[in-house]
Protein backbone atom coordinates (compact mmCIF):
# COMPACT_ATOMS: atom_id res chain seq x y z
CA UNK A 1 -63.80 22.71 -187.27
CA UNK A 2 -64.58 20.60 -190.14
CA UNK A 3 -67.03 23.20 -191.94
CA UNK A 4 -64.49 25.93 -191.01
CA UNK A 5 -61.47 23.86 -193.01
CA UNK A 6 -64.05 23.57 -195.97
CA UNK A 7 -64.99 27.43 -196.05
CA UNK A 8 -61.47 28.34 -196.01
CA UNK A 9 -60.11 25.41 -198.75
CA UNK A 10 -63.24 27.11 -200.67
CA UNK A 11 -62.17 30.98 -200.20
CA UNK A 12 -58.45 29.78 -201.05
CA UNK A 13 -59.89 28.04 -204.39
CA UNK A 14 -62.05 31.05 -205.17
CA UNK A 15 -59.17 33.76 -204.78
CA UNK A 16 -56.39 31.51 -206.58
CA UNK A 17 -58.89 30.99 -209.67
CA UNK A 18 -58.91 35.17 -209.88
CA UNK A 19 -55.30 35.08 -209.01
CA UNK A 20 -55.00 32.80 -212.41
CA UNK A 21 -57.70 34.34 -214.23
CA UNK A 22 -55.71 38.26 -213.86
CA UNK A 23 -52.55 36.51 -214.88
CA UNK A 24 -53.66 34.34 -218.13
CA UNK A 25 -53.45 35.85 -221.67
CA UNK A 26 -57.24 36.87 -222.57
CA UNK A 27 -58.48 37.96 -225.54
CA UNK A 28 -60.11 41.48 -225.88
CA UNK A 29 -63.06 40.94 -228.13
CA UNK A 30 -64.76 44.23 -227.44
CA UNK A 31 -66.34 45.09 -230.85
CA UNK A 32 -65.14 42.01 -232.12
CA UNK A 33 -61.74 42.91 -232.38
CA UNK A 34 -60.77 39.20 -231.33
CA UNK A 35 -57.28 41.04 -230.15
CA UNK A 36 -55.08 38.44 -228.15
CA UNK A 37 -53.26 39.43 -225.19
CA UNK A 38 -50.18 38.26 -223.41
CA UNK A 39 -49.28 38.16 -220.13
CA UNK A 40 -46.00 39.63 -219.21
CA UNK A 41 -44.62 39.18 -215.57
CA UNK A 42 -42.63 41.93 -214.78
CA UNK A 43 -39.28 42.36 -213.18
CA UNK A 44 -35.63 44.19 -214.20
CA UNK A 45 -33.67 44.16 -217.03
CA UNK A 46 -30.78 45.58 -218.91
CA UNK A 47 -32.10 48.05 -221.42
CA UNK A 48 -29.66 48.70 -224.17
CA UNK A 49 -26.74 47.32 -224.76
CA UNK A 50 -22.77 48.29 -225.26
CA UNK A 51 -21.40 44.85 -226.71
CA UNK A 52 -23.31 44.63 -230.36
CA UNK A 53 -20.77 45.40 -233.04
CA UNK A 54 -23.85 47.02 -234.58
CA UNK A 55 -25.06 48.88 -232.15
CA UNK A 56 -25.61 52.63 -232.46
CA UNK A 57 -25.02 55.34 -229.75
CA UNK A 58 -28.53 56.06 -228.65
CA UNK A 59 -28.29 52.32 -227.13
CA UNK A 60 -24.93 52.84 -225.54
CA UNK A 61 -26.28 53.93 -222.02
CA UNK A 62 -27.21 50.32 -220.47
CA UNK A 63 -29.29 50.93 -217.44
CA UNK A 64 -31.25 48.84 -215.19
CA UNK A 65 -35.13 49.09 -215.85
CA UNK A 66 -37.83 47.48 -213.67
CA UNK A 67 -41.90 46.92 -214.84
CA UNK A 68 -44.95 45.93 -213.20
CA UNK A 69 -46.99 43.05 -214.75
CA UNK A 70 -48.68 44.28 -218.10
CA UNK A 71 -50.19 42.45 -220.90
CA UNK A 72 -49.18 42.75 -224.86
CA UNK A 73 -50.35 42.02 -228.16
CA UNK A 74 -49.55 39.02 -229.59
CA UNK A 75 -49.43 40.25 -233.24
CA UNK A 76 -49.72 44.20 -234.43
CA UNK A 77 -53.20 45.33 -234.78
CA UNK A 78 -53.97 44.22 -237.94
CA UNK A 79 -56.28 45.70 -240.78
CA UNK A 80 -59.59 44.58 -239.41
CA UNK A 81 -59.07 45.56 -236.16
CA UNK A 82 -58.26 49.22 -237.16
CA UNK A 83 -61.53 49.26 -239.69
CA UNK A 84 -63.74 48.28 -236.59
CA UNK A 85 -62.48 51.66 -234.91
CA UNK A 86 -63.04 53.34 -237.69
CA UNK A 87 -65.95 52.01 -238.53
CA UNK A 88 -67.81 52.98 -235.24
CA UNK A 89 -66.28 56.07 -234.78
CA UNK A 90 -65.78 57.41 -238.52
CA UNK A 91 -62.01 58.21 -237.27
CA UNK A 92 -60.10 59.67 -240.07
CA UNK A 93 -56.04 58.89 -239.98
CA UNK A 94 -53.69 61.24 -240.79
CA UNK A 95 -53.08 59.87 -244.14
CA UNK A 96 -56.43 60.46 -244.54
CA UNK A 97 -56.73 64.06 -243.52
CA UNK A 98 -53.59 64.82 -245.63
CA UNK A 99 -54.66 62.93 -249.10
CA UNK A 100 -51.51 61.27 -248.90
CA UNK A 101 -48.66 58.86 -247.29
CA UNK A 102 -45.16 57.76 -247.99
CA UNK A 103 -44.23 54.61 -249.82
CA UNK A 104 -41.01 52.90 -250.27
CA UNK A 105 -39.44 53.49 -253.66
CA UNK A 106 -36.68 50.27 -254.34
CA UNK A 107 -35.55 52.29 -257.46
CA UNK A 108 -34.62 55.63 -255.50
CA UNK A 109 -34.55 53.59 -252.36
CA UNK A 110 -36.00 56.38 -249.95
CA UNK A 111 -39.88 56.90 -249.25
CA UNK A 112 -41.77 59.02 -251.80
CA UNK A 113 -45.07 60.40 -251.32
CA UNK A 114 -48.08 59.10 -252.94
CA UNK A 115 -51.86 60.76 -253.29
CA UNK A 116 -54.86 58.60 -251.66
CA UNK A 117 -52.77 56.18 -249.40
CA UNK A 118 -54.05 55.28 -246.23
CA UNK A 119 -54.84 52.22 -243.93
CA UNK A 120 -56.79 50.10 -246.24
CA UNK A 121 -53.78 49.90 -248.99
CA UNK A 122 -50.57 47.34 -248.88
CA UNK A 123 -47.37 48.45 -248.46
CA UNK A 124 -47.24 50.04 -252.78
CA UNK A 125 -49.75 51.96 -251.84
CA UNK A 126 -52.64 49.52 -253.51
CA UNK A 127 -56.20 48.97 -251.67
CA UNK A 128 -56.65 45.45 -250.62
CA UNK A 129 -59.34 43.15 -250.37
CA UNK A 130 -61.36 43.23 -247.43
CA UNK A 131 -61.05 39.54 -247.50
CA UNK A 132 -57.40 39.81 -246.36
CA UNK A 133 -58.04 42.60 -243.79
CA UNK A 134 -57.26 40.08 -240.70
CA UNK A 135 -54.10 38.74 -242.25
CA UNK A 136 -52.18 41.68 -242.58
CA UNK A 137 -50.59 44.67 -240.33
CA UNK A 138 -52.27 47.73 -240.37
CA UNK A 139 -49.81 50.54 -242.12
CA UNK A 140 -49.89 53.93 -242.94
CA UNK A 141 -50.58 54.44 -238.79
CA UNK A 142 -48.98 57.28 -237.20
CA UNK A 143 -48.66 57.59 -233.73
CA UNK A 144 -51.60 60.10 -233.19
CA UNK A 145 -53.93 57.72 -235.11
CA UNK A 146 -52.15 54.83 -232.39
CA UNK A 147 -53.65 56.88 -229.49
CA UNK A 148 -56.78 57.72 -231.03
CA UNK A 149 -57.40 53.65 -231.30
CA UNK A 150 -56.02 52.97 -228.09
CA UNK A 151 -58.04 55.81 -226.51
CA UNK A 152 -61.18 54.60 -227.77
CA UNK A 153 -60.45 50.79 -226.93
CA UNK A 154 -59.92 52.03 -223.58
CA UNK A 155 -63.01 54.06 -223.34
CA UNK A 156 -65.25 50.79 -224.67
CA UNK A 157 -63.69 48.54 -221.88
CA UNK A 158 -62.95 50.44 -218.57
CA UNK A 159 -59.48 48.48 -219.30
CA UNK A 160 -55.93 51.01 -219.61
CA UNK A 161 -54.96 50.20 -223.05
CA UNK A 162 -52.25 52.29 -224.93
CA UNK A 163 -49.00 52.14 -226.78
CA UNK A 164 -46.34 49.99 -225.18
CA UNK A 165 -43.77 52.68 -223.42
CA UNK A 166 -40.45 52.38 -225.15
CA UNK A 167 -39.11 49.88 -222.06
CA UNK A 168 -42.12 47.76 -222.22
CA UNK A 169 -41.67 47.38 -226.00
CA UNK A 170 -37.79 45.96 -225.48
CA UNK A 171 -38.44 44.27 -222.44
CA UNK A 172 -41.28 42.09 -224.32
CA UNK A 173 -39.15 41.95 -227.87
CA UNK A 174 -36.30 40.22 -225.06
CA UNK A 175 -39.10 37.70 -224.60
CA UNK A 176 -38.90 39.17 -220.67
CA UNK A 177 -38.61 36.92 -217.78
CA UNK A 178 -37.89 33.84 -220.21
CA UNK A 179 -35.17 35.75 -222.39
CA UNK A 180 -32.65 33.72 -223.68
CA UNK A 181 -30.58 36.92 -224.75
CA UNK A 182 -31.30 36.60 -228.58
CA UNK A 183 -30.39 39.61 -230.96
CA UNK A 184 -33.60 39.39 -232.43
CA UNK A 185 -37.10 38.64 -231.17
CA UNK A 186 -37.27 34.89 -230.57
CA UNK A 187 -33.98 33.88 -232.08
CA UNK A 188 -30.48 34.49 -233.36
CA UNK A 189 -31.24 33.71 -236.80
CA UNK A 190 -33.25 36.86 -237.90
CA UNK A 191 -34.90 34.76 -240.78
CA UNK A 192 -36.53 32.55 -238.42
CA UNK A 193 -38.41 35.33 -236.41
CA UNK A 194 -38.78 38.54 -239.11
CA UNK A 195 -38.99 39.58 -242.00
CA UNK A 196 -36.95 42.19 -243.19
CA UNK A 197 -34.59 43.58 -246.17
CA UNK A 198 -33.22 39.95 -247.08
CA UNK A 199 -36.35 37.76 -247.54
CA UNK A 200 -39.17 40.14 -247.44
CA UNK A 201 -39.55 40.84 -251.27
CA UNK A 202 -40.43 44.42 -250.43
CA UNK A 203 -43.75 43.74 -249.28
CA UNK A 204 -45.37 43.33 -245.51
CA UNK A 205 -46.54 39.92 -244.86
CA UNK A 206 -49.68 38.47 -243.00
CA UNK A 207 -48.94 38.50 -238.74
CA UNK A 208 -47.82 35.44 -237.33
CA UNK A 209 -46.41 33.53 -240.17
CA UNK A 210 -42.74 32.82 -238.44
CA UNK A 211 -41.46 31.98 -235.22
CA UNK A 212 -42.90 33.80 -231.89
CA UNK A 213 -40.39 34.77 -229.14
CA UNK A 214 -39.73 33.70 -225.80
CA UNK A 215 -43.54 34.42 -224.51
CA UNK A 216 -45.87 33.80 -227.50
CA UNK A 217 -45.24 37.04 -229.04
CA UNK A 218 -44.78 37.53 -232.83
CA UNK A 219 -42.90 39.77 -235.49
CA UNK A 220 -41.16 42.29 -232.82
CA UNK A 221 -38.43 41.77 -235.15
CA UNK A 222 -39.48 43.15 -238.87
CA UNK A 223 -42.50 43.47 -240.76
CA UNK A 224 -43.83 46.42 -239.98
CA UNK A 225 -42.07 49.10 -237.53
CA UNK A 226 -44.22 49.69 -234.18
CA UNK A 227 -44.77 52.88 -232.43
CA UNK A 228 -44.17 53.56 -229.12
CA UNK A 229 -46.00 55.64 -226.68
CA UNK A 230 -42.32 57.76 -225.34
CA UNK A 231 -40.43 61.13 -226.80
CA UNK A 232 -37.31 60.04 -228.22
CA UNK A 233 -34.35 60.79 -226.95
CA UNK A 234 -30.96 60.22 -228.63
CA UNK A 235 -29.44 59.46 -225.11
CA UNK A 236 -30.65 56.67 -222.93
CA UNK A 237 -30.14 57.96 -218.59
CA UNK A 238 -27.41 56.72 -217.02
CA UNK A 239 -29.44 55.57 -213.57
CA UNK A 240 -32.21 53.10 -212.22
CA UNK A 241 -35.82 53.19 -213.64
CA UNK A 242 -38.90 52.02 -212.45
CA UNK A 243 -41.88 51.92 -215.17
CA UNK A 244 -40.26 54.91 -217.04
CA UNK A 245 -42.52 56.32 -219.24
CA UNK A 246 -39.53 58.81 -221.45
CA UNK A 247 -38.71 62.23 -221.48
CA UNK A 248 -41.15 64.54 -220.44
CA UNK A 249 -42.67 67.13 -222.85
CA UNK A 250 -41.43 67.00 -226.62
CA UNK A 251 -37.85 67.01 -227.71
CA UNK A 252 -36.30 69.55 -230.14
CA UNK A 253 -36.99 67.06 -233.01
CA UNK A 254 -40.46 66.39 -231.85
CA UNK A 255 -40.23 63.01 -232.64
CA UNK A 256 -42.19 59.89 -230.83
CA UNK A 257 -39.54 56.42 -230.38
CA UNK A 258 -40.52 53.58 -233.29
CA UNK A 259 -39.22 50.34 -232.64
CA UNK A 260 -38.53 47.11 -234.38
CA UNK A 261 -37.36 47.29 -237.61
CA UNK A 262 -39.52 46.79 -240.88
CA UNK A 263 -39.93 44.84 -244.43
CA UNK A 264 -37.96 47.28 -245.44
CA UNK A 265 -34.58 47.44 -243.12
CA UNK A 266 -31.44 45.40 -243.37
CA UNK A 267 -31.51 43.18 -240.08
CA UNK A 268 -28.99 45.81 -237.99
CA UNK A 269 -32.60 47.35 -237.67
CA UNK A 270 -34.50 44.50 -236.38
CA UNK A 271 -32.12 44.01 -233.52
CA UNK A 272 -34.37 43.75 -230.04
CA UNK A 273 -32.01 46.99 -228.76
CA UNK A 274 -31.96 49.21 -231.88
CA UNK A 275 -34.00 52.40 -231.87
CA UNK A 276 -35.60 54.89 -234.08
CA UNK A 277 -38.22 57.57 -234.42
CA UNK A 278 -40.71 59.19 -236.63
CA UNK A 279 -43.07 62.90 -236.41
CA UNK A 280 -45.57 61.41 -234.50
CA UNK A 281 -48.33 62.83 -237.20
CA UNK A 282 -46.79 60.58 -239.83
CA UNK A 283 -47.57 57.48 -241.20
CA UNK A 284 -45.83 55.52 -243.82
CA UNK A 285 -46.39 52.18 -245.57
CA UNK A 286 -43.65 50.44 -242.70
CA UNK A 287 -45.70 51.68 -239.95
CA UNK A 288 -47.85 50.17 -237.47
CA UNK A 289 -48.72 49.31 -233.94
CA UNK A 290 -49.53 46.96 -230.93
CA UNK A 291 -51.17 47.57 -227.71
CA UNK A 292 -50.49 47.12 -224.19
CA UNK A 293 -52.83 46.88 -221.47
CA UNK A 294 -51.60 47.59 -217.85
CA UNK A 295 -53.13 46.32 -214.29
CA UNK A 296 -54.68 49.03 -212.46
């Protein structure tokens, strides 16, 4: 009876140190990409919201949405993380392909187009050291050249890795099961948790330098925008969801959703509910990404 008790205290000890080990953030350092994941328990939420003063009418439809588990990145991929793709797989970015990318203009105050931008230039379109590569946000990403990396870190770890869906992206910006309701990502006071319009100085800044939200999750609120892996839609659905990935098949605009706001957006932009979108085959120098990875 005794050895019996022991066996089973030892198969219970066994199976609750995988139980913890699945559910613990991790780091995926496949290729040295030292990428840090977060755990994020799943359950339901209200997605959207009718109540912001600043809301706009794409968030209007609130609707209960419910997730599995999945795990997050704790920052945006940052610049050397995207050269070790490209580096083993000689991947060439959109930007690339085209000679060119879009950079913000303060005098005209739009985006202008500018020859020989790509990922390894800062947000004027300038190349930057390689000695800062792990400090700042990759930019100049569009959401093909998202999928490409997440395709390929996928294919190097038997893991599911790919762009959050557009419900995973809000629920985690909330801060999930821990939300404490906050407009932005981790706080009421946007200047705590992003960088944005106000206090950016027109320029992206290195990842992690404010305030994380609600599960150890940083800059969902400004600094660079982040793609996500739906269609856009400029109508939320009315009914219950469970995992939804978006609409199926493209839209009329053919545009993928892009969350989060950016260096460059006044803080009605950086709000955890406000939405956007971009041609999925462009990239500009306030776009980036971060990566989920989903239990199987």
């Amino acid at each position: 009876m005794k050895k019996n008790f022991l066996t089973s205290v030892a198969v219970l000890f066994v199976l609750l140190s995988i139980k913890a080990e699945v559910l613990c953030n991790y780091v995926e350092n496949e290729s040295l990409l030292d990428i840090h994941m977060i755990y994020v328990e799943g359950g339901t939420f209200q997605m959207g919201t009718n109540k912001d003063r600043n809301r706009e009418i794409d968030e209007e439809n609130v609707h209960s949405v419910t997730l599995d588990d999945f795990y997050i990145g704790k920052t945006e991929i940052t610049i050397a993380q995207f050269a070790k793709f490209v580096e083993e797989t000689n991947y060439k970015t959109d930007a690339e392909v085209k000679g060119r990318s879009y950079i913000w203009d303060d005098e005209k105050a739009l985006m202008v187009e500018k020859e020989g931008v790509n990922w390894r230039c800062n947000e004027v379109g300038n190349y930057i050291s390689e000695n800062d590569y792990s400090y700042y946000p990759v930019v100049y990403i569009s959401w093909q050249d998202g999928v490409k990396f997440c395709e390929w870190l996928s294919s190097k770890t038997g893991k599911y890795y790919s762009l959050p869906t557009e419900a995973e992206w809000e629920y985690a910006a909330r801060g999930g099961k821990y939300s404490k309701g906050y407009i932005y990502s981790g706080s009421k006071n946007i200047k705590k948790v992003a960088w944005y319009w106000d206090d950016s100085l027109r320029e992206e800044h290195p990842v992690a330098n404010l305030l994380a939200n609600e599960l150890g999750v940083y800059d969902m609120s400004g600094n660079v925008y982040e793609w996500c892996q739906d269609w856009y839609e400029d109508r939320y659905p009315t009914e219950s969801q469970e995992n939804p990935k978006g609409p199926q098949g493209s839209n009329k605009m053919f545009r993928r959703v892009i969350r989060g706001g950016s260096w460059a957006t006044t803080k009605e932009f950086c709000r955890v509910t406000n939405r956007d979108s971009g041609n999925p085959s462009l990239g500009t120098s306030t776009s980036g990404f971060r990566i989920v990875c989903r239990m199987k």
